[in-house]
C-alpha atoms as a PDB file:
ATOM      1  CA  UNK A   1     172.936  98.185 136.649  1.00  0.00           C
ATOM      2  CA  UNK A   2     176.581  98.554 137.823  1.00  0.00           C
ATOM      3  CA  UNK A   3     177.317  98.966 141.761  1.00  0.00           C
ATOM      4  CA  UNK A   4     179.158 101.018 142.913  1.00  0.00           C
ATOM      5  CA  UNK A   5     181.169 101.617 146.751  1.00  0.00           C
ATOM      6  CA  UNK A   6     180.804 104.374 148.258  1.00  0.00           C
ATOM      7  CA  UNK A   7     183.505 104.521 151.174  1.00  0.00           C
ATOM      8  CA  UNK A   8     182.842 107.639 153.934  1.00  0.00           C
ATOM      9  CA  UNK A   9     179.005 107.296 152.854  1.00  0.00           C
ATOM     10  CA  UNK A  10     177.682 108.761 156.478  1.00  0.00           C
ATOM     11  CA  UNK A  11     179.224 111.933 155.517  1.00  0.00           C
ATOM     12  CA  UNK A  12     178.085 115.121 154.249  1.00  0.00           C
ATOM     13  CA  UNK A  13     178.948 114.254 150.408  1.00  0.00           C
ATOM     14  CA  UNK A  14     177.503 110.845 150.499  1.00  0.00           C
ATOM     15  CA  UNK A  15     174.527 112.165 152.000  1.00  0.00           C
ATOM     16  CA  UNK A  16     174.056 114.605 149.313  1.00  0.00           C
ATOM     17  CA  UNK A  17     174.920 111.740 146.402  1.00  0.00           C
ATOM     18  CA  UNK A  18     172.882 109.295 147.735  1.00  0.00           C
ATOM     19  CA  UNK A  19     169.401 110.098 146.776  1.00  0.00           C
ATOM     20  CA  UNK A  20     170.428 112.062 143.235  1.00  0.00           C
ATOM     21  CA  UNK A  21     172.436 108.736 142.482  1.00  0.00           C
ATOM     22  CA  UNK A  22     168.856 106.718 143.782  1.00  0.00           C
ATOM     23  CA  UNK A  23     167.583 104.369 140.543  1.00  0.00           C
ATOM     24  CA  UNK A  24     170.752 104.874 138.500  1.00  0.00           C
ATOM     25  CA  UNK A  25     173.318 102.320 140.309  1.00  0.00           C
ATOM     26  CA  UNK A  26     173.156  99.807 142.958  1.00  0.00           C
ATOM     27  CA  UNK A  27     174.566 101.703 145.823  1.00  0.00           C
ATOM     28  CA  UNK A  28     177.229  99.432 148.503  1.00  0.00           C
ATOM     29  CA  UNK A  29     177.733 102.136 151.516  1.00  0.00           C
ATOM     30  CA  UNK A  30     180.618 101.948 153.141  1.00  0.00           C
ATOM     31  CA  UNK A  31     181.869 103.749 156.582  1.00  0.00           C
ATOM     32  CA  UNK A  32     182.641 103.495 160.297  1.00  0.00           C
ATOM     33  CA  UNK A  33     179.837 104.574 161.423  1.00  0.00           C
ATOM     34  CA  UNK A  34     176.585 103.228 160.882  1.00  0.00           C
ATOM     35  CA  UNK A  35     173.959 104.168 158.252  1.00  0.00           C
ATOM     36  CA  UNK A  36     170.565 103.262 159.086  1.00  0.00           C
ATOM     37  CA  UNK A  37     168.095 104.868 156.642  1.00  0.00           C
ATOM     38  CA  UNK A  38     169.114 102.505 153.802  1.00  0.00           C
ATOM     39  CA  UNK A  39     166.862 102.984 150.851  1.00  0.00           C
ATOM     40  CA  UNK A  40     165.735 100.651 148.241  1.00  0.00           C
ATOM     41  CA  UNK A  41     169.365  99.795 146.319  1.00  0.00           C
ATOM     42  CA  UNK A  42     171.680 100.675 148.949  1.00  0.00           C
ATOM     43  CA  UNK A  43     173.321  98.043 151.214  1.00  0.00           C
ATOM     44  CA  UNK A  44     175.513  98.434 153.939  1.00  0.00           C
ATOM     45  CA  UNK A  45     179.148  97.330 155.055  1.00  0.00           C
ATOM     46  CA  UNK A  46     181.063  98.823 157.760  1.00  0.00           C
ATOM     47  CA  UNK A  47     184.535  99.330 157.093  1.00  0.00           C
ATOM     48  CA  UNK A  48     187.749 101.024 158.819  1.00  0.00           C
ATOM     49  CA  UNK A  49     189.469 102.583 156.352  1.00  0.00           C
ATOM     50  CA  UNK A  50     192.943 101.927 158.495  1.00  0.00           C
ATOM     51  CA  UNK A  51     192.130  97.875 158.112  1.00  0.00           C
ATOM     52  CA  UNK A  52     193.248  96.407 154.294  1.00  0.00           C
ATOM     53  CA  UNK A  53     191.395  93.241 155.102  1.00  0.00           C
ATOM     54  CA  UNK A  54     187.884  95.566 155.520  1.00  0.00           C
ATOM     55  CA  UNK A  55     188.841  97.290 152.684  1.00  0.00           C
ATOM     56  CA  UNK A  56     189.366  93.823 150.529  1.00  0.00           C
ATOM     57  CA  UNK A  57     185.711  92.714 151.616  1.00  0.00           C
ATOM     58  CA  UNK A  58     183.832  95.906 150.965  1.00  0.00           C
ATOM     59  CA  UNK A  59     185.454  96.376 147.164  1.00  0.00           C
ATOM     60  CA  UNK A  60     185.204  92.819 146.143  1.00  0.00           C
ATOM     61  CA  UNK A  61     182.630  92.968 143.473  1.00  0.00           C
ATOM     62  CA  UNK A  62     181.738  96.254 142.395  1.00  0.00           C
ATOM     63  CA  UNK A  63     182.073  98.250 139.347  1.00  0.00           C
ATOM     64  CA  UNK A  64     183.283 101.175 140.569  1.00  0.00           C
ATOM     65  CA  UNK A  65     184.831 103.078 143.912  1.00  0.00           C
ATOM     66  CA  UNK A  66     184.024 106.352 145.113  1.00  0.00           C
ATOM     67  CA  UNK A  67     185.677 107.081 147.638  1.00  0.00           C
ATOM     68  CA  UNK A  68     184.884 109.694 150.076  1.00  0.00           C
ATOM     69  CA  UNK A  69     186.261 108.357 153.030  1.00  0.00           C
ATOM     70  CA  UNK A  70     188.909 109.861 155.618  1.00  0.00           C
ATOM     71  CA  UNK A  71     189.470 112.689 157.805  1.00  0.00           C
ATOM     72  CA  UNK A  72     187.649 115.559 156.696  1.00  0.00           C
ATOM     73  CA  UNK A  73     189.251 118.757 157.722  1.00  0.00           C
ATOM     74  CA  UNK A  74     192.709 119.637 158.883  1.00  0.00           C
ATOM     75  CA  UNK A  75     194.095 118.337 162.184  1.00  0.00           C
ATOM     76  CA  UNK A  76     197.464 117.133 164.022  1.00  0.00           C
ATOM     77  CA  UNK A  77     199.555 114.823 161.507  1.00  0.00           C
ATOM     78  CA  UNK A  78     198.608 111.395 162.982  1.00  0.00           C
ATOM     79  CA  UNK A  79     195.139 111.532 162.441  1.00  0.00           C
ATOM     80  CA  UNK A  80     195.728 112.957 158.672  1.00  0.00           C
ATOM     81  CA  UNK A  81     198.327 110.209 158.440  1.00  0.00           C
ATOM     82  CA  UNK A  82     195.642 107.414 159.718  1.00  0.00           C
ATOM     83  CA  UNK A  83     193.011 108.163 157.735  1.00  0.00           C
ATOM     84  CA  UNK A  84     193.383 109.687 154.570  1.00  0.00           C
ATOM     85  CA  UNK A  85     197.124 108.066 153.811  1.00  0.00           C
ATOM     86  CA  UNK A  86     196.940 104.882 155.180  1.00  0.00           C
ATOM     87  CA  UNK A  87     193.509 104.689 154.399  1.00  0.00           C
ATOM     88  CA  UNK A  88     193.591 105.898 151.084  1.00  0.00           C
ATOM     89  CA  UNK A  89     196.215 103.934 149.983  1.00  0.00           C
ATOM     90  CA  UNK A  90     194.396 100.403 151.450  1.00  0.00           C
ATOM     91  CA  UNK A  91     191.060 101.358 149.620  1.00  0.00           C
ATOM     92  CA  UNK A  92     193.006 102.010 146.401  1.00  0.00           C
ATOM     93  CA  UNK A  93     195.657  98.742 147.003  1.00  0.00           C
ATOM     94  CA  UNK A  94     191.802  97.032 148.010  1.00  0.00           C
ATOM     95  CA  UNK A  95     190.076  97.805 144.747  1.00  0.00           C
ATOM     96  CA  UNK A  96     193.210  96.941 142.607  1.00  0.00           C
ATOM     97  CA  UNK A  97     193.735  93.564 144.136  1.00  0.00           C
ATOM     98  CA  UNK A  98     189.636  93.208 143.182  1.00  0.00           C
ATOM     99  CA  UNK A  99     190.146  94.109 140.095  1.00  0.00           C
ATOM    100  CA  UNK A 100     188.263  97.278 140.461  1.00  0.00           C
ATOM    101  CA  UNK A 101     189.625  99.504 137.224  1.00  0.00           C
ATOM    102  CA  UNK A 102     187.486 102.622 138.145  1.00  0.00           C
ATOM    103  CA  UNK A 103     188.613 104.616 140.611  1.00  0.00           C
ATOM    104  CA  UNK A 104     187.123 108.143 141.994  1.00  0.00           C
ATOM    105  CA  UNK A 105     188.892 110.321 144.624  1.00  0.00           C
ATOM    106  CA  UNK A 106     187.427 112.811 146.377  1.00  0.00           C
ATOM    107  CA  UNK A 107     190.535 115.040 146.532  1.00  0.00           C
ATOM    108  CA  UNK A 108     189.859 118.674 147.153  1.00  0.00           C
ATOM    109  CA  UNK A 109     190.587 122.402 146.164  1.00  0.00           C
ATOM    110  CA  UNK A 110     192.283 122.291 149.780  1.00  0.00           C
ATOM    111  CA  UNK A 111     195.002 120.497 147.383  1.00  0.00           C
ATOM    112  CA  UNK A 112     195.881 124.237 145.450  1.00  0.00           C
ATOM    113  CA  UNK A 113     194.698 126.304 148.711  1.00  0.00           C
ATOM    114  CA  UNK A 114     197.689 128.495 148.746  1.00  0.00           C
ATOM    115  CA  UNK A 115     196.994 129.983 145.069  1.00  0.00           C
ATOM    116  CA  UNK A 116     195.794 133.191 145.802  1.00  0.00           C
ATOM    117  CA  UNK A 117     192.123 134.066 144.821  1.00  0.00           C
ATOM    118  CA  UNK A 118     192.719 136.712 141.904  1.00  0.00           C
ATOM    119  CA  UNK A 119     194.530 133.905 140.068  1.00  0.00           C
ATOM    120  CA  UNK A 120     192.448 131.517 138.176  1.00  0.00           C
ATOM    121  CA  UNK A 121     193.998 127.986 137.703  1.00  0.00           C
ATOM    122  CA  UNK A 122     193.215 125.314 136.275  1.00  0.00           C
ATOM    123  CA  UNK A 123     193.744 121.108 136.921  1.00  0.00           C
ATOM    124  CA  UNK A 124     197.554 121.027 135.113  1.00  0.00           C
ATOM    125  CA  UNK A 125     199.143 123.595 138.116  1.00  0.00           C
ATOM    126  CA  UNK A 126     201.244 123.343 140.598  1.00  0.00           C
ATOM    127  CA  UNK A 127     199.641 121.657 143.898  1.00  0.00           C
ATOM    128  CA  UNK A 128     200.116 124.124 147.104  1.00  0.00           C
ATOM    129  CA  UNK A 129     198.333 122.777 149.129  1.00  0.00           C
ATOM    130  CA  UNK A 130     197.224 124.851 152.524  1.00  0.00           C
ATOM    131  CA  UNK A 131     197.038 122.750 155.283  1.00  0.00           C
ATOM    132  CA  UNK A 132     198.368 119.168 156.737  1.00  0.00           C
ATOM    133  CA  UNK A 133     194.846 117.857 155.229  1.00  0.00           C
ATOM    134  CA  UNK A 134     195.986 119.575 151.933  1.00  0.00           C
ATOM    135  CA  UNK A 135     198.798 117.685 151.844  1.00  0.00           C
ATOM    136  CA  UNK A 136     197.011 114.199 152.138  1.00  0.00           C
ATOM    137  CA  UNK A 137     195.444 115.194 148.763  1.00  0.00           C
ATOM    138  CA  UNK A 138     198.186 115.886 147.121  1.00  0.00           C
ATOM    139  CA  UNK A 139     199.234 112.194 148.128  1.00  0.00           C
ATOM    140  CA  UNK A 140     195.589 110.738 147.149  1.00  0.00           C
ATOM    141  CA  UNK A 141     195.985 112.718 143.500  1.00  0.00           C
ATOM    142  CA  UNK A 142     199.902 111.854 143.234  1.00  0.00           C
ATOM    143  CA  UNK A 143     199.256 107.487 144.528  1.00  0.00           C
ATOM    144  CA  UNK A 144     196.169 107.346 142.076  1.00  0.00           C
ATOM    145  CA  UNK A 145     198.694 108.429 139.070  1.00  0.00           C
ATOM    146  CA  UNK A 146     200.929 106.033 139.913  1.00  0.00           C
ATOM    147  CA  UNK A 147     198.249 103.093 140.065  1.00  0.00           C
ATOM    148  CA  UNK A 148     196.124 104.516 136.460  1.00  0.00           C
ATOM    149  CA  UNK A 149     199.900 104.575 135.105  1.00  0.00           C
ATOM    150  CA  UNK A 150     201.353 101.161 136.737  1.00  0.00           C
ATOM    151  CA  UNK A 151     198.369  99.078 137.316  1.00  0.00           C
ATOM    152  CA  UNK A 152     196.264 100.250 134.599  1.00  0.00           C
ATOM    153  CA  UNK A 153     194.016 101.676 136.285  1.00  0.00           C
ATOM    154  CA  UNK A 154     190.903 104.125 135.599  1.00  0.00           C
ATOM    155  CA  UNK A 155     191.187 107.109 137.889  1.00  0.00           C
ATOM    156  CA  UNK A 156     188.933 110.260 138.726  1.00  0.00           C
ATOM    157  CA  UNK A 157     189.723 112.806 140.523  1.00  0.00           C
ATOM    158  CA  UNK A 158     187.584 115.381 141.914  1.00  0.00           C
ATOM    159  CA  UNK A 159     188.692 118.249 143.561  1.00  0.00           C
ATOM    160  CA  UNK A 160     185.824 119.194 145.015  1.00  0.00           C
ATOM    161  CA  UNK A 161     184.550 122.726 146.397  1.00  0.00           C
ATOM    162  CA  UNK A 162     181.816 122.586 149.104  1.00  0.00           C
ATOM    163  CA  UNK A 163     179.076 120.455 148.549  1.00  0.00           C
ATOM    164  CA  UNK A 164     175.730 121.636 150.146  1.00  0.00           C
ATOM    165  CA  UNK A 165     172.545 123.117 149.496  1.00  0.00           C
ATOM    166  CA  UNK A 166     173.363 126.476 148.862  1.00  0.00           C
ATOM    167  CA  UNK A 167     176.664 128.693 149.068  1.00  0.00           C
ATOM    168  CA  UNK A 168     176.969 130.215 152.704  1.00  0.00           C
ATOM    169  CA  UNK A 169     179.424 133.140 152.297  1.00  0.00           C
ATOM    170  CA  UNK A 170     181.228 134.610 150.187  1.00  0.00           C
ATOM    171  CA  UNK A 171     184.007 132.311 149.793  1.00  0.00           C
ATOM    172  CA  UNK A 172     181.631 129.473 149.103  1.00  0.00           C
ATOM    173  CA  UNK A 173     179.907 131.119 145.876  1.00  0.00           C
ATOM    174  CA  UNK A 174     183.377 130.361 144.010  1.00  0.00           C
ATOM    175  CA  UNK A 175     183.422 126.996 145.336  1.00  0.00           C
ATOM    176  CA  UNK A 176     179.893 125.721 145.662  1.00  0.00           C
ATOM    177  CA  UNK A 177     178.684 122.735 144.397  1.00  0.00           C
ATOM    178  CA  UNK A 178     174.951 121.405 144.204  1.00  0.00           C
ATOM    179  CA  UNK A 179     174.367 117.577 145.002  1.00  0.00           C
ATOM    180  CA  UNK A 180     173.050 117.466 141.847  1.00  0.00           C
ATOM    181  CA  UNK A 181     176.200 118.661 139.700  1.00  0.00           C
ATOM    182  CA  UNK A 182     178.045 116.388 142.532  1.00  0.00           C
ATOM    183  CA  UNK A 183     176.043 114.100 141.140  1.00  0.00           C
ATOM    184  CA  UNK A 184     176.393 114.496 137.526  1.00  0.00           C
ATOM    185  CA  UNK A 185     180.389 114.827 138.082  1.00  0.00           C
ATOM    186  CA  UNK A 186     180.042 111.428 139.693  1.00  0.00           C
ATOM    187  CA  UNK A 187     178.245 109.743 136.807  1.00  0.00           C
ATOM    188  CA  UNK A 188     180.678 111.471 134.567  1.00  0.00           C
ATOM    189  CA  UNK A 189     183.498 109.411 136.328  1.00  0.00           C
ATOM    190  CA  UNK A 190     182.006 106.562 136.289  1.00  0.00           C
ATOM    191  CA  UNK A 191     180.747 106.107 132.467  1.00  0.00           C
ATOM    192  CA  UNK A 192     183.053 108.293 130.227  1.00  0.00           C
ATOM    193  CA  UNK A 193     185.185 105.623 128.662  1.00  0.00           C
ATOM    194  CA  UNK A 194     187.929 106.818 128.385  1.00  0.00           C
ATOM    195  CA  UNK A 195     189.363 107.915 131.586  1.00  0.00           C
ATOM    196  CA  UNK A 196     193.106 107.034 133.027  1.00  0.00           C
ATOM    197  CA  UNK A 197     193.873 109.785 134.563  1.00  0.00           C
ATOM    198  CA  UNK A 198     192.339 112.839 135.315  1.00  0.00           C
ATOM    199  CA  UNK A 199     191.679 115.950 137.657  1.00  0.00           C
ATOM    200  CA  UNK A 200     188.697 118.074 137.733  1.00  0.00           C
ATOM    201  CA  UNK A 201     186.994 120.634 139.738  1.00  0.00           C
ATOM    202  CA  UNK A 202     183.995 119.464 141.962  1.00  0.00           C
ATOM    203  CA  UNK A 203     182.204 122.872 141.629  1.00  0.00           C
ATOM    204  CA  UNK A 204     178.642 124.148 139.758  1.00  0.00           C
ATOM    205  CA  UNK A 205     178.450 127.055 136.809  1.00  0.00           C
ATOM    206  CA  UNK A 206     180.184 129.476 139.310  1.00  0.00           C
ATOM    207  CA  UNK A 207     180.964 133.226 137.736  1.00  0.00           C
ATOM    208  CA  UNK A 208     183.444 134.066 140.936  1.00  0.00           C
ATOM    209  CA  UNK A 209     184.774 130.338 140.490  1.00  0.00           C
ATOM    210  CA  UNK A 210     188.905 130.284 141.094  1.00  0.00           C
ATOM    211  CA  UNK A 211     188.668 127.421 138.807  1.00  0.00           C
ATOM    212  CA  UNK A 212     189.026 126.855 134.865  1.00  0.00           C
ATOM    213  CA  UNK A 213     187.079 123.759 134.886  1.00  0.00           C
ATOM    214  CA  UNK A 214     187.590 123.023 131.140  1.00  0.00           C
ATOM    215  CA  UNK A 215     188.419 119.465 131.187  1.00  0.00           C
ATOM    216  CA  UNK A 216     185.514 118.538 133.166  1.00  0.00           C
ATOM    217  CA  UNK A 217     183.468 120.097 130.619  1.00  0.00           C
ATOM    218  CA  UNK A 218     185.397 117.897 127.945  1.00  0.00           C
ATOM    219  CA  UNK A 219     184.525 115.143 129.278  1.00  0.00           C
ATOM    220  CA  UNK A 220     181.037 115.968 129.220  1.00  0.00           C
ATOM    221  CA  UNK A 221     180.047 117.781 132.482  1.00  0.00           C
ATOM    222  CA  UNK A 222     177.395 120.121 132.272  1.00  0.00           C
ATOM    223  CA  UNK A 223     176.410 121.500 135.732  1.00  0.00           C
ATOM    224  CA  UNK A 224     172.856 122.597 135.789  1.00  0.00           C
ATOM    225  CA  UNK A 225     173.066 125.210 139.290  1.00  0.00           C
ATOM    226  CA  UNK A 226     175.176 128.730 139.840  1.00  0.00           C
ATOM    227  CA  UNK A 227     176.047 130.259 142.940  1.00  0.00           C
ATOM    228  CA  UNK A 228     175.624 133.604 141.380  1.00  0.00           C
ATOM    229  CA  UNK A 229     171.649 133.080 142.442  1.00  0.00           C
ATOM    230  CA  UNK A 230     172.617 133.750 145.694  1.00  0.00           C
ATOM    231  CA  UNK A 231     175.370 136.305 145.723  1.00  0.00           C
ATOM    232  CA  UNK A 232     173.344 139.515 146.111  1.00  0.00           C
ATOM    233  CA  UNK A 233     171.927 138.199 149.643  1.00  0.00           C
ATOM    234  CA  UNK A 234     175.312 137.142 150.523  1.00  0.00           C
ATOM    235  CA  UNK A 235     177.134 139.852 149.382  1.00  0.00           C
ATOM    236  CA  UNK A 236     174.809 142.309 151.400  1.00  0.00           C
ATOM    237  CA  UNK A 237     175.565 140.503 154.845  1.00  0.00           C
ATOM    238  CA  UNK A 238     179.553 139.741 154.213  1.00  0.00           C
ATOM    239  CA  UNK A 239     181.954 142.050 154.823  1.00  0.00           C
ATOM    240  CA  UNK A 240     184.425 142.944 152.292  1.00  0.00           C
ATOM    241  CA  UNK A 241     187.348 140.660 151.918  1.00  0.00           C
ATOM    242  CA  UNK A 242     190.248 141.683 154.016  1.00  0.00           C
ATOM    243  CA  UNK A 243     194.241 141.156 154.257  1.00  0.00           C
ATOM    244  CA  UNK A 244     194.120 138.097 156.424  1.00  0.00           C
ATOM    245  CA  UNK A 245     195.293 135.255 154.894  1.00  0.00           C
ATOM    246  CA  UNK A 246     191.784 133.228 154.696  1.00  0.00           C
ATOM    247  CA  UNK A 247     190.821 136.046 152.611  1.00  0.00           C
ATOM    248  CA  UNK A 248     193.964 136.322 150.090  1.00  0.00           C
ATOM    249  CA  UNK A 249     194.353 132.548 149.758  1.00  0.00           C
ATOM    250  CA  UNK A 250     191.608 130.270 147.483  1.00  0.00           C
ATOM    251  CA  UNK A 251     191.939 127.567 151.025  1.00  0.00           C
ATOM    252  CA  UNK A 252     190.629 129.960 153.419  1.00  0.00           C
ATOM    253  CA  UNK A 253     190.608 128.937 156.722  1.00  0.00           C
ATOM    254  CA  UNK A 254     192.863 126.120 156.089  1.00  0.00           C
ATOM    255  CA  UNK A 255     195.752 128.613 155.409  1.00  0.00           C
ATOM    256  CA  UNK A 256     195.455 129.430 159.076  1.00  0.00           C
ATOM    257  CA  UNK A 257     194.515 126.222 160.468  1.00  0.00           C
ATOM    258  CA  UNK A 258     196.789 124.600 163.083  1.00  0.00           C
ATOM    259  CA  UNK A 259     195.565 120.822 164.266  1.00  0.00           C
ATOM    260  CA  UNK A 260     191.832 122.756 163.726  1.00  0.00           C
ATOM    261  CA  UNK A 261     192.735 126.023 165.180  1.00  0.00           C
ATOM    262  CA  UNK A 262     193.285 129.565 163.980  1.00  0.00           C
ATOM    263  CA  UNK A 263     196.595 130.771 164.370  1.00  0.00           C
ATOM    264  CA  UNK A 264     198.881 133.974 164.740  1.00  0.00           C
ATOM    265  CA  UNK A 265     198.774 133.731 160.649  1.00  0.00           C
ATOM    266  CA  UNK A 266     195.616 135.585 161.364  1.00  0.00           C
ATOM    267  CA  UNK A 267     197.381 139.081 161.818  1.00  0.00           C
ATOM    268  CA  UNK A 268     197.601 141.344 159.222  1.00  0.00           C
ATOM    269  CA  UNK A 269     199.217 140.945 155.970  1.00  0.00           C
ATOM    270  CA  UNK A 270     199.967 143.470 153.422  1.00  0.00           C
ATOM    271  CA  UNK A 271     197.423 143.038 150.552  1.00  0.00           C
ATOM    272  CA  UNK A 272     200.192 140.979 147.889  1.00  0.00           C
ATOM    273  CA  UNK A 273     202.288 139.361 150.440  1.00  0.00           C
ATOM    274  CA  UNK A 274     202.850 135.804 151.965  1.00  0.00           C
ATOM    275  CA  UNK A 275     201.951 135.655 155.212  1.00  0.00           C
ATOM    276  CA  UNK A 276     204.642 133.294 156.090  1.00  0.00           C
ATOM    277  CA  UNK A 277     207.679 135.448 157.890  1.00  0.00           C
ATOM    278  CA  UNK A 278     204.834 137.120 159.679  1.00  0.00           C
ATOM    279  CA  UNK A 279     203.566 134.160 161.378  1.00  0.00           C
ATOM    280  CA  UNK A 280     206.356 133.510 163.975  1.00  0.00           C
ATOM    281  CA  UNK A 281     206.522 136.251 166.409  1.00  0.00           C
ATOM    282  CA  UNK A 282     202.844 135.769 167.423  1.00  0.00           C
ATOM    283  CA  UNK A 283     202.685 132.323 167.288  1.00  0.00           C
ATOM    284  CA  UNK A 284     204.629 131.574 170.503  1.00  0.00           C
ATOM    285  CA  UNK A 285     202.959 134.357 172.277  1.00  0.00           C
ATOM    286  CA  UNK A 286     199.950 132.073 173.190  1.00  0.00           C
ATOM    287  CA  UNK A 287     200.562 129.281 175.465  1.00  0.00           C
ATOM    288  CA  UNK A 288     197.434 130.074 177.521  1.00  0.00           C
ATOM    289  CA  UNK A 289     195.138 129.211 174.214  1.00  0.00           C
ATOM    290  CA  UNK A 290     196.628 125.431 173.756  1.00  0.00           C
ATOM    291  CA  UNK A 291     193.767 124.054 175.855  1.00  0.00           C
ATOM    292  CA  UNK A 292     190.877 125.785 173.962  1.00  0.00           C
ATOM    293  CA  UNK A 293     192.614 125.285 170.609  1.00  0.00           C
ATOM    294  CA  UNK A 294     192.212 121.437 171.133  1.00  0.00           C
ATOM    295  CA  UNK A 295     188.645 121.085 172.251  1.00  0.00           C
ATOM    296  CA  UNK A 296     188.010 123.112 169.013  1.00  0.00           C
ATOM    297  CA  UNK A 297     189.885 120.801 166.854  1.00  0.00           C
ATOM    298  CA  UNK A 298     187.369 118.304 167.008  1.00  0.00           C
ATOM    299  CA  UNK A 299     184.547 120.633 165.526  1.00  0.00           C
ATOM    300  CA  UNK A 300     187.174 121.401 162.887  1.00  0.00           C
ATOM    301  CA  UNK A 301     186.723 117.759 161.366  1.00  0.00           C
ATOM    302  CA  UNK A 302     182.496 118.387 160.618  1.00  0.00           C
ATOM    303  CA  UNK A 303     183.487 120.813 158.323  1.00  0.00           C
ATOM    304  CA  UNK A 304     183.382 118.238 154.903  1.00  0.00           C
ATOM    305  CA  UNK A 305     184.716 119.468 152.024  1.00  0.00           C
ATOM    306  CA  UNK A 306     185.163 123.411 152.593  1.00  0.00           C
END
């Protein structure tokens, strides 16, 4: 049975995988914070992601990474800087120096954000990403290349939707995933043989999906749930979309977000327009909001994978 790491394992995707990935591999959790509800084949190392000698411990001798870890959600450059560059790059550097060949990278569709959502796109565009925490995906997808093509390396990468239970708005039922397809995606990283390099979309049989997820389904994913089983009780308490730019742009929120916060991007837009050249004006006519705008940034960072 192969083990496999699992960095960022106290969050909301590891939660999800844990107990759908129960009986098929040896599960190492890794994260900052403590996990204490281990279940038969799990173990438990903490690890700080910003620390390459915690990184070397916790990947020496598995079979696989998946790495979840980092800063969820968008906030203030530092923190985005800390944890999902510098730590990306010292669980990657980590597993290489192990010898750890397979690789999987919980990027995110927060990567493409700023594709509008009547497009439909699929892994070879573009990245646009929407938000600082966009950006750090980008980097994750665009170091992992460099390692599969350089090092030799087998790499994964998942952009994933929003793992939970069930979609929650409208938004979410183009995005959704089950923890059972993130589950399946997951297994189909870690035993197709002949991965180097790819990118996939982390989402279930969506009909709204913004995604063509065709070379997930070449290499053998086949999720089992849809979204669409929920739309018509959604649907009836959403209101239509509207001309903000969380409702033109596939990111959402995150084309608004500043440090966690909404900003003046949230004025109206013309239906077909960027939002950018309106954004300025407003934006400095708020001083009086800083204060509020930081306590909410914290909140911001619960939000996994939206």
């Amino acid at each position: 049975m192969k083990t496999l790491l699992i960095t960022g394992a106290a969050g909301r995707i590891g939660t999800f995988l844990r107990p759908e990935l129960k009986g098929k591999y040896r599960l190492r959790l890794s994260d900052i914070a403590p996990i204490r509800d281990l279940q038969p084949g799990e173990t438990f190392m903490k690890a700080d992601l910003g620390n390459l000698k915690d990184m070397l411990r916790v990947t020496k001798g598995v079979d696989a990474v998946v790495h979840l870890g980092g800063n969820s959600g968008e906030a203030d450059f530092e923190r985005i800087l800390q944890a999902n560059i510098v730590g990306f790059h010292n669980t990657l550097e980590a597993a290489r120096r192990n010898g750890v060949k397979r690789f999987l990278v919980a990027t995110s569709n927060h990567a493409v954000g700023f594709y509008r959502c009547d497009q439909k796109i699929d892994h070879r565009v573009y990245p646009k990403p929407d938000s600082r925490y966009g950006v750090s995906k980008v980097f994750n997808e665009a170091l992992a290349s460099l390692y599969a093509n350089r090092y030799g390396m087998e790499i994964f990468c998942m952009r994933i939707g929003n793992v939970n239970s069930a979609p929650i708005d409208r938004r979410r039922l183009a995005i959704w995933i089950s923890g059972r397809d993130m589950a399946q995606l997951v297994t189909v990283g870690v035993e197709h043989p002949d991965i180097r390099f790819e990118i996939v979309y982390g989402i279930s049989d969506n009909k709204r999906a913004w995604f063509d997820n065709s070379n997930a389904r070449r290499l053998g994913y086949r999720p089992q749930d849809r979204s669409e089983a929920f739309a018509k009780a959604i649907l009836q308490r959403s209101p239509p979309p509207g001309n903000a730019p969380a409702d033109i742009f596939q990111g959402g929120g995150h084309c608004m977000a500043e440090g966690g916060t909404r900003s003046a991007l949230a004025s109206t837009v013309p239906a077909g327009k960027t939002p950018a050249k309106t954004s300025k004006r407003p934006a400095r006519k708020a001083p009086a909001k800083k204060t509020p705008a930081r306590k909410s940034s914290r909140s911001a960072t619960d939000k996994r994978r939206a």
